[in-house]
Protein backbone atom coordinates (compact mmCIF):
# COMPACT_ATOMS: atom_id res chain seq x y z
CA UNK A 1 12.09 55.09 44.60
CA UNK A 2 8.84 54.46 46.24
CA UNK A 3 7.00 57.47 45.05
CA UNK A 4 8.18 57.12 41.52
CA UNK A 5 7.10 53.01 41.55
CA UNK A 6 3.70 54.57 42.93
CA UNK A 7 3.96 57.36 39.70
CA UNK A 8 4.15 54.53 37.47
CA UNK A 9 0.89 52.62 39.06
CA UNK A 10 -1.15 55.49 39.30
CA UNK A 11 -0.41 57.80 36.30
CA UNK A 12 0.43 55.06 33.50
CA UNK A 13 -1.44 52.23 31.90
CA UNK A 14 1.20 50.43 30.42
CA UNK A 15 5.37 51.40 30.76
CA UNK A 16 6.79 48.98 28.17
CA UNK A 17 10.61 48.15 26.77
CA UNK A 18 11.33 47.80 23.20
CA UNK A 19 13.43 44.83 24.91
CA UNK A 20 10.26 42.87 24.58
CA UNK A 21 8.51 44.73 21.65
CA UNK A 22 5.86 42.62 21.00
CA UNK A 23 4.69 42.60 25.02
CA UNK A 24 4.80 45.58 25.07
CA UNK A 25 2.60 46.27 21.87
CA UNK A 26 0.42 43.89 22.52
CA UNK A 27 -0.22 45.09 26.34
CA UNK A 28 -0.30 48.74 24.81
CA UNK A 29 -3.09 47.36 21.96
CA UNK A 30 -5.29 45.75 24.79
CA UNK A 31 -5.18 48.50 27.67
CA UNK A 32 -5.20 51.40 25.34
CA UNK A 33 -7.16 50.13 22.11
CA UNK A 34 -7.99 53.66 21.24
CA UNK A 35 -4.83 55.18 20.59
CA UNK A 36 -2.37 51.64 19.78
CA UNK A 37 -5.29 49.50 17.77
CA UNK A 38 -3.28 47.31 15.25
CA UNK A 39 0.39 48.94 16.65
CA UNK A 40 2.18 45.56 15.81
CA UNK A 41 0.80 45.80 12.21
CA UNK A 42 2.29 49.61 12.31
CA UNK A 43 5.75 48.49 13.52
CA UNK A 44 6.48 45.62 11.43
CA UNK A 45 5.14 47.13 8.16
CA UNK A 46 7.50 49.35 9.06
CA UNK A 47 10.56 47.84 10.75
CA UNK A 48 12.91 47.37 8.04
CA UNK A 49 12.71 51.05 7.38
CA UNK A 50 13.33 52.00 10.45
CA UNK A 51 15.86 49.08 11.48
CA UNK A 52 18.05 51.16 8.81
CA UNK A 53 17.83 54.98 10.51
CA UNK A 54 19.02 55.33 13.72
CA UNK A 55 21.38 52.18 13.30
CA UNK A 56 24.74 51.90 15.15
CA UNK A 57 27.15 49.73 13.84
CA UNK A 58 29.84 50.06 15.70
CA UNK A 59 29.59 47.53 18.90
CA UNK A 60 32.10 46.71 21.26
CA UNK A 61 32.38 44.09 24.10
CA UNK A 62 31.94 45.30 27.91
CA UNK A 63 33.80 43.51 29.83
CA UNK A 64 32.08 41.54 33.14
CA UNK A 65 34.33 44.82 35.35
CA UNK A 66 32.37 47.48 33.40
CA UNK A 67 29.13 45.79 33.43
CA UNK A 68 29.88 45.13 37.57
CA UNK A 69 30.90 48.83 38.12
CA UNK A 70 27.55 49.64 36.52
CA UNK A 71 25.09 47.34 38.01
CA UNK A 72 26.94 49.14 41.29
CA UNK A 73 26.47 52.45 40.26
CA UNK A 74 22.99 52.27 38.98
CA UNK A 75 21.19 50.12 41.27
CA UNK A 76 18.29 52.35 41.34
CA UNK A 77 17.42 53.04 38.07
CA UNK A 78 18.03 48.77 37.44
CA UNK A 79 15.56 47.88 40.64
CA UNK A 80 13.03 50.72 38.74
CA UNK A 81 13.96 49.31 35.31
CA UNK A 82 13.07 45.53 36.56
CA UNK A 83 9.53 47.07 38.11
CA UNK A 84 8.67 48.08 35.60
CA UNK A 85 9.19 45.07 33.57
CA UNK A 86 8.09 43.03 35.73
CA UNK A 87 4.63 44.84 35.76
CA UNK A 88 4.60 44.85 32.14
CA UNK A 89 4.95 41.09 32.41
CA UNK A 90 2.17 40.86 34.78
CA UNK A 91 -0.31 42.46 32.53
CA UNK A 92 0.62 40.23 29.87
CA UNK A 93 0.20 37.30 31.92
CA UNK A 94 -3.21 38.63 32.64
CA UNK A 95 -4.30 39.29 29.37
CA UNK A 96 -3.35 36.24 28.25
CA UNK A 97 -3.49 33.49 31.18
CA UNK A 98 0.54 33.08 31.05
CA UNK A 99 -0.34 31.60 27.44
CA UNK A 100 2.13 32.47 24.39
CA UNK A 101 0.26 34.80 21.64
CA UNK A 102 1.35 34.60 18.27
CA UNK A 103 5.04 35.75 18.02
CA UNK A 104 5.09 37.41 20.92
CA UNK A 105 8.32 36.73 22.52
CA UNK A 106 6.97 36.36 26.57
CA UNK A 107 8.63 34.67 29.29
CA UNK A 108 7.46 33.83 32.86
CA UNK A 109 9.49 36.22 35.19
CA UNK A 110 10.91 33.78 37.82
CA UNK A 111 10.13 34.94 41.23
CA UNK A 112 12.32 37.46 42.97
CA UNK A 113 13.21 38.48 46.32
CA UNK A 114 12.65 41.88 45.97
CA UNK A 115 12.16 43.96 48.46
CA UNK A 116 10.37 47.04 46.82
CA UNK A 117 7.46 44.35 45.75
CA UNK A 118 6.08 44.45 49.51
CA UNK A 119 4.44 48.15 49.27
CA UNK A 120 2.36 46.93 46.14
């Protein structure tokens, strides 16, 4: 787990979700202007195409037993999953002094007793 949090610090600028598309385009348009200039502009010009491709439209509940199972099973790749995030957030927040820009859809990651944190 450690080496792969370290992977992600030394060997990526930015590891976004498309949970929180416009973070991560906007972090992706400030730390690497050269390839993702103007990326929200690309994605919402065309988001209603592709909103219609890949779309699956058959949902179904899971129920709080599956979700528990899960979160038991995969407690690695969630504690990776929620670095991540969390350092996706933090770049945000430094790019824009924990301030709301435009549409952008950010929200202050309450402070968590992580563990992993304490070799960064």
């Amino acid at each position: 787990m450690q080496k792969a949090k370290r992977t992600v610090e030394t060997e990526y600028a930015v590891v976004g979700t498309w949970e929180d598309t416009n973070i991560t385009l906007s972090v992706l348009e400030a730390y690497i202007p050269r390839y993702f200039r103007n990326a929200k502009v690309a994605y919402y010009l065309g988001k209603d195409r592709l909103s219609r491709v890949n779309r699956n439209n058959v949902t179904r509940i899971v129920s709080d037993e599956t979700r528990l199972i899960l979160r038991k099973n995969l407690t690695n790749e969630i504690e990776f999953y929620e670095f991540c995030k969390q350092r996706l957030y933090l770049q945000y927040a430094a790019l824009t002094q924990g301030m709301k820009v435009g549409e952008d859809d950010y929200l202050l990651v309450p402070e968590q007793q992580n563990d992993y944190n304490e070799d960064y």
